[in-house]
C-alpha atoms as a PDB file:
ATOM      1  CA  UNK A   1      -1.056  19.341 -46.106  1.00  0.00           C
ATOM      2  CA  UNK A   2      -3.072  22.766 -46.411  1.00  0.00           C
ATOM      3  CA  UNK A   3      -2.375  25.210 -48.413  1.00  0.00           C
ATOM      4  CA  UNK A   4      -2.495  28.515 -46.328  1.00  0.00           C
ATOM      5  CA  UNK A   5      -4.341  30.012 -50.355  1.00  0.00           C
ATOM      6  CA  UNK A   6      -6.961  27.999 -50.700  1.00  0.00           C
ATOM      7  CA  UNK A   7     -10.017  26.929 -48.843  1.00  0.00           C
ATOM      8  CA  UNK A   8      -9.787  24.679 -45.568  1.00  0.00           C
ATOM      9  CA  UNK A   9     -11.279  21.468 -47.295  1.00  0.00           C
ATOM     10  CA  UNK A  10     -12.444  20.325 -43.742  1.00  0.00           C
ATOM     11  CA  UNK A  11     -15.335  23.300 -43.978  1.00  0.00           C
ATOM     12  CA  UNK A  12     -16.600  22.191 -47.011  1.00  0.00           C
ATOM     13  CA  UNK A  13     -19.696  19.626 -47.253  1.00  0.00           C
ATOM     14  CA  UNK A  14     -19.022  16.248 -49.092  1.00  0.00           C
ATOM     15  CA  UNK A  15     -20.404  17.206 -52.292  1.00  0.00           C
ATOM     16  CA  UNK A  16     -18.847  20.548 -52.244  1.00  0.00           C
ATOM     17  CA  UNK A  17     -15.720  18.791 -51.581  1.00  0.00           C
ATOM     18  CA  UNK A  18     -15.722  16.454 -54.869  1.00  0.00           C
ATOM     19  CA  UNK A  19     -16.908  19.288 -57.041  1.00  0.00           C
ATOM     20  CA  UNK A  20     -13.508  20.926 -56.083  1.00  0.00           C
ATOM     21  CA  UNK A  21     -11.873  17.370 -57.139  1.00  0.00           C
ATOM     22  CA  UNK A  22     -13.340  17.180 -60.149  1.00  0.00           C
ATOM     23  CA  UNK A  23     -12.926  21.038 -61.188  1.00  0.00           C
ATOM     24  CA  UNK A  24      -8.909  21.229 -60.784  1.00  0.00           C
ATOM     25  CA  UNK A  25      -9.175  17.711 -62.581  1.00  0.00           C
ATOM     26  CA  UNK A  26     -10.474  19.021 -65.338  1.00  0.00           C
ATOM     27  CA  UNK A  27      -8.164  22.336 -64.793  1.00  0.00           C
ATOM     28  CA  UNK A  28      -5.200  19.946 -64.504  1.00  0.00           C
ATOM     29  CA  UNK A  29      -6.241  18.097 -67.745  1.00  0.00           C
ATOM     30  CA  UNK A  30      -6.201  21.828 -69.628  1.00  0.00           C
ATOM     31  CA  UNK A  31      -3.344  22.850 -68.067  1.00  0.00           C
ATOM     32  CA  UNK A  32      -1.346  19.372 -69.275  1.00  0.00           C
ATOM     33  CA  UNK A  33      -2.678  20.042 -72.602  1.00  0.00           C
ATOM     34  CA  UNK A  34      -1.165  22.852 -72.784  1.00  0.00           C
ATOM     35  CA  UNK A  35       2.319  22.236 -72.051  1.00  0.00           C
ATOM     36  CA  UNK A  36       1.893  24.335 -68.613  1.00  0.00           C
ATOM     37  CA  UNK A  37       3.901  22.134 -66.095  1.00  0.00           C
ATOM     38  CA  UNK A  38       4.177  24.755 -62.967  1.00  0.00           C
ATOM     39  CA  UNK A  39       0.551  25.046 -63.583  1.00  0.00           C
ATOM     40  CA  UNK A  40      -0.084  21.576 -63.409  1.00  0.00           C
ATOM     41  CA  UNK A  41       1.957  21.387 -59.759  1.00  0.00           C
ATOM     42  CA  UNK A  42       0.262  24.059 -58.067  1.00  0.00           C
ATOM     43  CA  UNK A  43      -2.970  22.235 -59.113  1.00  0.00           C
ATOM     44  CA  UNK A  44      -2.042  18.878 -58.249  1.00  0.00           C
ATOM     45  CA  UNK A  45      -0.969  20.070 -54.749  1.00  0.00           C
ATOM     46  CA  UNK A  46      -4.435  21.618 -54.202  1.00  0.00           C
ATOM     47  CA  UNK A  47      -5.523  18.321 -55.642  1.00  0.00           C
ATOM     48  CA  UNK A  48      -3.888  16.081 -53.478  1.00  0.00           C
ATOM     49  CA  UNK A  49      -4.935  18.041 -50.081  1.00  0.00           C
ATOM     50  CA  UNK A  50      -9.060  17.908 -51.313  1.00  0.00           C
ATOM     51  CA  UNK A  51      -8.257  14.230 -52.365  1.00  0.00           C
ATOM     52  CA  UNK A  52      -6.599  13.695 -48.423  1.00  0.00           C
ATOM     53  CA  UNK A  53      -9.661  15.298 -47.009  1.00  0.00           C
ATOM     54  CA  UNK A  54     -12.111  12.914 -48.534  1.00  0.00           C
ATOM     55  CA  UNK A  55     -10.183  10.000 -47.769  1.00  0.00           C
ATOM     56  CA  UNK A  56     -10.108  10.748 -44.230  1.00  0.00           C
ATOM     57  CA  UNK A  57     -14.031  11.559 -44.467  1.00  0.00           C
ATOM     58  CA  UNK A  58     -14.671   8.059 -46.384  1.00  0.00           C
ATOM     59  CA  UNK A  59     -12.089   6.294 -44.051  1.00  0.00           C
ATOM     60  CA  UNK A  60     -13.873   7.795 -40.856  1.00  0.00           C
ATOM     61  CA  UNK A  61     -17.223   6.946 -42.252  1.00  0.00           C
ATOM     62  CA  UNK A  62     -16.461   3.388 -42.875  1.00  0.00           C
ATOM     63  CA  UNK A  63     -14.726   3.214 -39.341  1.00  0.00           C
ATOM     64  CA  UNK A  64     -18.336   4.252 -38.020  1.00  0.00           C
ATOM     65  CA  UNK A  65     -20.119   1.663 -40.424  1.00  0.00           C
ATOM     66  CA  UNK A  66     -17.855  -1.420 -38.966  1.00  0.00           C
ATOM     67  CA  UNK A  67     -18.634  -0.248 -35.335  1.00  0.00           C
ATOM     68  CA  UNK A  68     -22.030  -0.224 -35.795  1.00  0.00           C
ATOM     69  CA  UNK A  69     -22.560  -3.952 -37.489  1.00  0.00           C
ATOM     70  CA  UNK A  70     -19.271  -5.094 -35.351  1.00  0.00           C
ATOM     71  CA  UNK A  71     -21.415  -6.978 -32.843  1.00  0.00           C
ATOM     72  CA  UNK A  72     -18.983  -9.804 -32.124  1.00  0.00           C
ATOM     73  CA  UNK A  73     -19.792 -13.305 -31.609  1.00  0.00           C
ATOM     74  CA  UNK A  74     -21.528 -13.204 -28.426  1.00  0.00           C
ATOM     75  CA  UNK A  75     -25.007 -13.486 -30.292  1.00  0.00           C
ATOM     76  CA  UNK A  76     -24.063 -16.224 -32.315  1.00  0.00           C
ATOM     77  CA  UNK A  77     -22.710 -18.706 -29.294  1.00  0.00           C
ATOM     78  CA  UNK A  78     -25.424 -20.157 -26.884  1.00  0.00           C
ATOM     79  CA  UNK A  79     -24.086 -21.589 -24.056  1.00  0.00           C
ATOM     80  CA  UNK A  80     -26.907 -23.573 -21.811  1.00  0.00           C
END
């Protein structure tokens, strides 16, 4: 889910990304403080789409981390 307002979390770098996360965290946090419940939607749905994006990043990652040690078991069974 984008939001067509804010920035395209795909063109951001990783740590780019999480400072955004952990900025409207702390924005949210305020905001809840303060008794400001639109506020805290509108910041949770910019939340949730920077908190999709690194999820696909870290579940894409890990995807390329299995592949690469995935050898099978074709080294481990000698047949003579």
């Amino acid at each position: 889910m984008y939001h067509p307002l804010l920035e395209d979390p795909s063109k951001l770098k990783d740590n780019a990304l999480e400072n955004k996360i952990l900025d409207l965290s702390k924005k949210y946090n305020i905001a809840a403080n303060m008794g400001q419940g639109q506020a805290c939607q509108h910041i949770l749905t910019a939340l949730e789409m920077y908190r999709e994006e690194l999820s696909k990043r870290q579940r894409s990652n890990l995807e390329t981390v299995i592949k690469k040690t995935d050898k099978g078991l074709d080294d481990l069974i000698n047949v003579d």
